[in-house]
N, C-alpha and C. Protein backbone atom coordinates (compact mmCIF):
# COMPACT_ATOMS: atom_id res chain seq x y z
N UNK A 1 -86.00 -13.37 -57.97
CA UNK A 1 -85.37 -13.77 -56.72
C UNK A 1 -85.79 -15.20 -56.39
N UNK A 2 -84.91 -15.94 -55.56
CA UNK A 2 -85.25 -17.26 -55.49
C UNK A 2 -86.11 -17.59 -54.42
N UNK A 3 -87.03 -18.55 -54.57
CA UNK A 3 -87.85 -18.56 -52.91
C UNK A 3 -87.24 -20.54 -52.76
N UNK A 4 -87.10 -20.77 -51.36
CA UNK A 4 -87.25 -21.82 -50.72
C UNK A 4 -88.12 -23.02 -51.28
N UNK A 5 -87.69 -23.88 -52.40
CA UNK A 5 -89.31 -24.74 -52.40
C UNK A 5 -89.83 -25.76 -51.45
N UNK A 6 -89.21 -25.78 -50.05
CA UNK A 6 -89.81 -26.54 -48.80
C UNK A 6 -89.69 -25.61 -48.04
N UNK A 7 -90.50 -25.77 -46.83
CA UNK A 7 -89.85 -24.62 -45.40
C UNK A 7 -88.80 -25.49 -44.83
N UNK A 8 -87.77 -25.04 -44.16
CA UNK A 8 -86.90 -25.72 -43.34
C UNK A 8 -87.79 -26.35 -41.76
N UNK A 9 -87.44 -27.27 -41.77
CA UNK A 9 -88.49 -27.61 -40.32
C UNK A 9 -87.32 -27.41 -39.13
N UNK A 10 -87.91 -26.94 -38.02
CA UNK A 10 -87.38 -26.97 -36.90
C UNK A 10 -86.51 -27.60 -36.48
N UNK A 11 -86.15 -29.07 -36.39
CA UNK A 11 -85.44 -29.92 -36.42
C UNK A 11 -84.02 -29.51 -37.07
N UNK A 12 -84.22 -29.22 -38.72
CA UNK A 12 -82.69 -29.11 -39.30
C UNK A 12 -82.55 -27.55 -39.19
N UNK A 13 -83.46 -26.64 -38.97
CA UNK A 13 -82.74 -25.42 -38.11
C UNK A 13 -81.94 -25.20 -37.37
N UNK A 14 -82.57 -26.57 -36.18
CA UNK A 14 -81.89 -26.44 -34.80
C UNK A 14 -80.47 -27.14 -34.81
N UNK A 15 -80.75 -28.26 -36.06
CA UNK A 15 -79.21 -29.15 -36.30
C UNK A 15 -77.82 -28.17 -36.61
N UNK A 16 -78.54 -27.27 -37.63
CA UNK A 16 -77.66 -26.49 -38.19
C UNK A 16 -77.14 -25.39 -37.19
N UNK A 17 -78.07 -24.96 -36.04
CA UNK A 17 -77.55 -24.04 -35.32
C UNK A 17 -76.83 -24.52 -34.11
N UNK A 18 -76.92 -25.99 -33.98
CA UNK A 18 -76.36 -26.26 -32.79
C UNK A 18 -74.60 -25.55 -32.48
N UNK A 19 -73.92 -25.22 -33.37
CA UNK A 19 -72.62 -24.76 -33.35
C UNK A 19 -72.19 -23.20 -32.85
N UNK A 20 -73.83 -22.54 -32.93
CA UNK A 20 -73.83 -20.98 -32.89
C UNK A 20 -74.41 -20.92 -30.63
N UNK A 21 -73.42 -21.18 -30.30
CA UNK A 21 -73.75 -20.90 -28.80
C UNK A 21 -72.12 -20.23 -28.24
N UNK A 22 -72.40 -20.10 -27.40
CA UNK A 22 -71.47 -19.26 -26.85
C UNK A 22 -70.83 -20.26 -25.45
N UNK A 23 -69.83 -19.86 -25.19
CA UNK A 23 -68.74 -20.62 -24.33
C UNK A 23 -67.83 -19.96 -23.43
N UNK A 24 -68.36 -20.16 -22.23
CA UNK A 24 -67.32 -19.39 -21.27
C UNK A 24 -66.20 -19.52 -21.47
N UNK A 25 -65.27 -18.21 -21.07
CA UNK A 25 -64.14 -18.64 -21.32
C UNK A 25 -63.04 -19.39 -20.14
N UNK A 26 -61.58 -19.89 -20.74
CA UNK A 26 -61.10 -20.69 -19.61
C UNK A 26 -60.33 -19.50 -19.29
N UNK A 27 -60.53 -20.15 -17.38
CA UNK A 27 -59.73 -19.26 -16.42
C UNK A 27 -58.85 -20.36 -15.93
N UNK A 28 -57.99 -20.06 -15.44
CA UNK A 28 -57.07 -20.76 -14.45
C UNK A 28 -56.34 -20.03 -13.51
N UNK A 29 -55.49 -20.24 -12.22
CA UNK A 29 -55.22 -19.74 -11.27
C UNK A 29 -53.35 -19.35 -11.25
N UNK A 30 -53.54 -18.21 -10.75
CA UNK A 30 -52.12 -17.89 -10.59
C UNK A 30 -51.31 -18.93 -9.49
N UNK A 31 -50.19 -19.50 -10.14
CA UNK A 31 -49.39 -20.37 -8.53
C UNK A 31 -48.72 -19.68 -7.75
N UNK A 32 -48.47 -18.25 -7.95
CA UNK A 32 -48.10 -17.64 -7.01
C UNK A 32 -49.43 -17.11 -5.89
N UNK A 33 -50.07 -16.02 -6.35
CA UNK A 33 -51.02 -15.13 -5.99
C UNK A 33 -52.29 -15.99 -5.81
N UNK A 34 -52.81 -16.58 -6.70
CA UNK A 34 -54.46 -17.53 -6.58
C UNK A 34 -55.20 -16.87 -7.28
N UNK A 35 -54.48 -15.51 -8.15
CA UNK A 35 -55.98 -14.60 -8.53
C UNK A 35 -56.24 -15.67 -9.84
N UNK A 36 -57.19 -15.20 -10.60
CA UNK A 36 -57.74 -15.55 -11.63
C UNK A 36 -57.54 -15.07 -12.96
N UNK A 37 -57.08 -15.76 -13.69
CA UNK A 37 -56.59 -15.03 -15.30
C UNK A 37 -56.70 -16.22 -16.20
N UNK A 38 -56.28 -15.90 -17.35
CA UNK A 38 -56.53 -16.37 -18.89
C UNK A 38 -55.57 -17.22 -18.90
N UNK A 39 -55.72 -18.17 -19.42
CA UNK A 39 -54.04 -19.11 -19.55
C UNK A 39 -53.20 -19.09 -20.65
N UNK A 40 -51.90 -19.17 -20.41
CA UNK A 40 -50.86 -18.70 -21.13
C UNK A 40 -50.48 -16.92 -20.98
N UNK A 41 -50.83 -16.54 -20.50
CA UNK A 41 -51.05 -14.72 -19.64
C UNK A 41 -49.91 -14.47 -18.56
N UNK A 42 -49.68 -13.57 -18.23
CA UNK A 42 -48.68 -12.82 -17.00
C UNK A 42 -49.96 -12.31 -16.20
N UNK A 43 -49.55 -12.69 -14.74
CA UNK A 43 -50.18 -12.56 -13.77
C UNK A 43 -51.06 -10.87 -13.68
N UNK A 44 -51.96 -10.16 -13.71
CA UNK A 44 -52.37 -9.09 -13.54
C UNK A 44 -51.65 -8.45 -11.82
N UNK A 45 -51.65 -9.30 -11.15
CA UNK A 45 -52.09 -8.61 -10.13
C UNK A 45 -50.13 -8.85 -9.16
N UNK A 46 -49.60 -9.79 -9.41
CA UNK A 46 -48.51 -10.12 -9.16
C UNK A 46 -47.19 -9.96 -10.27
N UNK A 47 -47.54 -10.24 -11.54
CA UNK A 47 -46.83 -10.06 -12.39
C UNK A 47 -45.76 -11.47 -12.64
N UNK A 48 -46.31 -12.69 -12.05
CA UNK A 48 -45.86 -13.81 -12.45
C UNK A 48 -46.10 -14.58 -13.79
N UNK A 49 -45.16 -15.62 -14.43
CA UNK A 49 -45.81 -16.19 -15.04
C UNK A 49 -44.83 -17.31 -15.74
N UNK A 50 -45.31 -18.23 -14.89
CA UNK A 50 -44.50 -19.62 -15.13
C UNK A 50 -43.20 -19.75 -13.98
N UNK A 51 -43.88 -19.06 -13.22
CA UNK A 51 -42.97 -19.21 -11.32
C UNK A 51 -41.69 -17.92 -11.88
N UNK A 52 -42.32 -17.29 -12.49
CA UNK A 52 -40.80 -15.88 -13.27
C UNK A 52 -41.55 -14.60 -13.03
N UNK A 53 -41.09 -13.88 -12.15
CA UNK A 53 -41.12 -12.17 -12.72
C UNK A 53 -41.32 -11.58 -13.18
N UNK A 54 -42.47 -11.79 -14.29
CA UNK A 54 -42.04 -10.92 -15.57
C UNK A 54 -42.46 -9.51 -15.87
N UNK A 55 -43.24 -9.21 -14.97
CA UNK A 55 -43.75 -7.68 -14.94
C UNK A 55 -44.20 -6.96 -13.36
N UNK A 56 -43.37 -5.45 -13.22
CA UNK A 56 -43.40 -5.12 -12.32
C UNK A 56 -44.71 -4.34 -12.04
N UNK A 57 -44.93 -4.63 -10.95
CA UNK A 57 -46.98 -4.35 -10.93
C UNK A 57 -46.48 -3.63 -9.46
N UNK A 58 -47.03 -2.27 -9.68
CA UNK A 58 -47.20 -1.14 -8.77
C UNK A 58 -48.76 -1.31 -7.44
N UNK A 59 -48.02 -1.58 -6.52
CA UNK A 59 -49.34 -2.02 -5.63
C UNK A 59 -49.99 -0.34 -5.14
N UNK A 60 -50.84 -0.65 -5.41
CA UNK A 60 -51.74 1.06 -4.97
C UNK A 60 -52.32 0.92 -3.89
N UNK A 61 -52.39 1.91 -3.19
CA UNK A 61 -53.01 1.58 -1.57
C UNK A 61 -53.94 2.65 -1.54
């Protein structure tokens, strides 16, 4: 089996890992309603999307 013939130092660990982090994701706002959703999406809560209709959303009381 092969072993390492230097240790990796901290430095090019950290170079190499700089890419492995994590990233909120983007939200943006409904222009009808104001709620909050994913972009490029139909409204959850209104059923808009792109000032259109597109899905009929049953309001529960």
């Amino acid at each position: 089996m092969a072993v390492p013939f230097r240790r990796t130092s901290k430095t090019k660990k950290r170079m190499r890992r700089t890419h492995l982090k994590k990233e909120a994701p983007t939200v943006t706002t409904c222009t009808k309603c104001g709620a909050a959703l994913r972009p490029h999406r139909a409204c959850t809560k209104c059923g808009n999307y792109k000032n259109e209709n597109v899905l009929e959303v049953s309001t529960e009381e």
